[in-house]
C-alpha atoms as a PDB file:
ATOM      1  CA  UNK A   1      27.872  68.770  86.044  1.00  0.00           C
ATOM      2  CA  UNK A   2      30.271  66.076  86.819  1.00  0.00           C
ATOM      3  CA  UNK A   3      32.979  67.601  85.706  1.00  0.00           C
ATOM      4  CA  UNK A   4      32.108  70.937  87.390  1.00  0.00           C
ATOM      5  CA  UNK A   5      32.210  68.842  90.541  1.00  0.00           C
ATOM      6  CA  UNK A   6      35.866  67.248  89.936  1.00  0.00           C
ATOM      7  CA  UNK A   7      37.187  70.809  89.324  1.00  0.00           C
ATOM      8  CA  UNK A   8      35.249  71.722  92.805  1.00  0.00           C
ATOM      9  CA  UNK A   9      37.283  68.586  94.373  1.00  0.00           C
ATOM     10  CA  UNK A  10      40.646  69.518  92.888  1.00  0.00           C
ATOM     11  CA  UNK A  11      40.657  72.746  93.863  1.00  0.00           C
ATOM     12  CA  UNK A  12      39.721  72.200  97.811  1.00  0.00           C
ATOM     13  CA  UNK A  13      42.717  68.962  97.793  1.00  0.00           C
ATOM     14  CA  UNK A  14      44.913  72.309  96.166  1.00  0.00           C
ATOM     15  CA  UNK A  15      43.832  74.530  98.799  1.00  0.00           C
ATOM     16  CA  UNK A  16      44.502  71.741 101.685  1.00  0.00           C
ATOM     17  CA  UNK A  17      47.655  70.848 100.547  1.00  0.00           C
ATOM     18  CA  UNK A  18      48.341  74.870 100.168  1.00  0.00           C
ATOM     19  CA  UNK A  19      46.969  75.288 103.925  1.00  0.00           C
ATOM     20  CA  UNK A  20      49.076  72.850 105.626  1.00  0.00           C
ATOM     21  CA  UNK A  21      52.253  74.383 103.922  1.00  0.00           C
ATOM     22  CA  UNK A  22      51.440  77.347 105.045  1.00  0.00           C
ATOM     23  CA  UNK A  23      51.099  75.328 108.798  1.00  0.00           C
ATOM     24  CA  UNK A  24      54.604  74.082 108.353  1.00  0.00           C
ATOM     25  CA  UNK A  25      56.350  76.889 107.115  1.00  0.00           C
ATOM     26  CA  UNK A  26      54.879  78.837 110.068  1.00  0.00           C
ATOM     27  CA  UNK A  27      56.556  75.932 112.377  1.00  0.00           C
ATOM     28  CA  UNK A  28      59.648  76.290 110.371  1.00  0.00           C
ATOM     29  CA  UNK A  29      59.990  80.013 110.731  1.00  0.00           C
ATOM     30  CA  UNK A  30      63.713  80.167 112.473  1.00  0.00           C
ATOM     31  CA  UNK A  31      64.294  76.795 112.148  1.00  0.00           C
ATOM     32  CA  UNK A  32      65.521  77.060 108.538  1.00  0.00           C
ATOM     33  CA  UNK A  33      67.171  80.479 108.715  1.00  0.00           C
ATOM     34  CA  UNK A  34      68.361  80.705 105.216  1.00  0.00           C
ATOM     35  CA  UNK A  35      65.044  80.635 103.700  1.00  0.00           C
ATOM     36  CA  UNK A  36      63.201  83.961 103.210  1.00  0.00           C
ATOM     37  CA  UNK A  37      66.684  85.660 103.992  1.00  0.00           C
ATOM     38  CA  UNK A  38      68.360  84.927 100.420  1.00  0.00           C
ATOM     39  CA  UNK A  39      70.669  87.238  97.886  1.00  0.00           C
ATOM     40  CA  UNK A  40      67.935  88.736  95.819  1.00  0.00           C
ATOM     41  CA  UNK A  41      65.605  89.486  98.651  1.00  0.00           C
ATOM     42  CA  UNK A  42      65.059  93.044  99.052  1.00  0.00           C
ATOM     43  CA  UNK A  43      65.089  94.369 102.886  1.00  0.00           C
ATOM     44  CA  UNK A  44      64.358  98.012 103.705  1.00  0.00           C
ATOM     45  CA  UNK A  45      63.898  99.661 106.874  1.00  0.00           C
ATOM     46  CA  UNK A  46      63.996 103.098 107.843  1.00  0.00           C
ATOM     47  CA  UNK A  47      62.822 104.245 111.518  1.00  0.00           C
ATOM     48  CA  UNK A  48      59.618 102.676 112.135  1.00  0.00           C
ATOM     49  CA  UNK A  49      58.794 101.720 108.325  1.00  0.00           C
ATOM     50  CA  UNK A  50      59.462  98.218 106.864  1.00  0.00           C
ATOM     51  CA  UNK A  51      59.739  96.682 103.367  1.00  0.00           C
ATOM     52  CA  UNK A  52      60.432  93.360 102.633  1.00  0.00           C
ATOM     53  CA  UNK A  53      59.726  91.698  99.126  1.00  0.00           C
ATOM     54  CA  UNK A  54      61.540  88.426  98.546  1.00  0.00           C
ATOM     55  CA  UNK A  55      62.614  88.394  95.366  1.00  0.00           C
ATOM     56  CA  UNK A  56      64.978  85.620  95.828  1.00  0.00           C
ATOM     57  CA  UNK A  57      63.067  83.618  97.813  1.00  0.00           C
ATOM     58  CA  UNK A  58      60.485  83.480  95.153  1.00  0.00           C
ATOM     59  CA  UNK A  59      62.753  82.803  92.540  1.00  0.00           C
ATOM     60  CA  UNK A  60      63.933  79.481  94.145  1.00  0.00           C
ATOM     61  CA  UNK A  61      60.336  78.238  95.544  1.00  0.00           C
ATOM     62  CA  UNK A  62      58.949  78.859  91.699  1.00  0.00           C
ATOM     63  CA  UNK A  63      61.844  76.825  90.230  1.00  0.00           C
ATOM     64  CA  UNK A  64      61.477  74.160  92.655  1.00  0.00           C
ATOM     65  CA  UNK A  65      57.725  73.760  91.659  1.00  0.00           C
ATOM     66  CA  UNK A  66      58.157  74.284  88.473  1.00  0.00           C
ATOM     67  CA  UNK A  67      60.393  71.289  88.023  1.00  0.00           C
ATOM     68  CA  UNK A  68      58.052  69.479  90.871  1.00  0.00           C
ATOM     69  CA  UNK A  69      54.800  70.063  88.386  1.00  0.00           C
ATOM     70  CA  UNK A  70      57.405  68.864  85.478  1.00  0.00           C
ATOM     71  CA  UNK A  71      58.083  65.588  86.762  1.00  0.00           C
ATOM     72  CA  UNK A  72      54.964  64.945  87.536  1.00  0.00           C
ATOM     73  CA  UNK A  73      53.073  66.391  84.487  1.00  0.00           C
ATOM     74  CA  UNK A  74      55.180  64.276  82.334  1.00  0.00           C
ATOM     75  CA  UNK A  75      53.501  60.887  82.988  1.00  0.00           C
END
């Protein structure tokens, strides 16, 4: 049971930590202008219809966690 309860804990720290990104990168929205607007990212609009999907941008914010979770894992 304790162990059920430390997976309970990590997970809510994970989704606070996930939360208040999400807070930041809302504040950061045209403030860092590159980001969500890199080669790779696929734009479409025609008329009234929109697609966006970015590709790029996912590429690069995977990477960069990837090595984040690498450094840290490694101890």
């Amino acid at each position: 049971m304790a162990d059920l309860g430390k997976l309970l804990l990590g997970f809510g720290i994970v989704m606070v930590v996930l939360g208040c990104l999400l807070l930041l990168a809302s504040q950061l929205t045209g403030k860092v202008p590159w980001f969500g607007r890199l080669p790779g990212d696929i734009y479409i609009e025609r008329g009234s219809w929109r697609f966006y999907f970015p590709l790029g941008t996912s590429l690069v914010v995977s990477v960069v966690l990837s090595l984040l979770l690498w450094l840290f894992a490694r101890r």
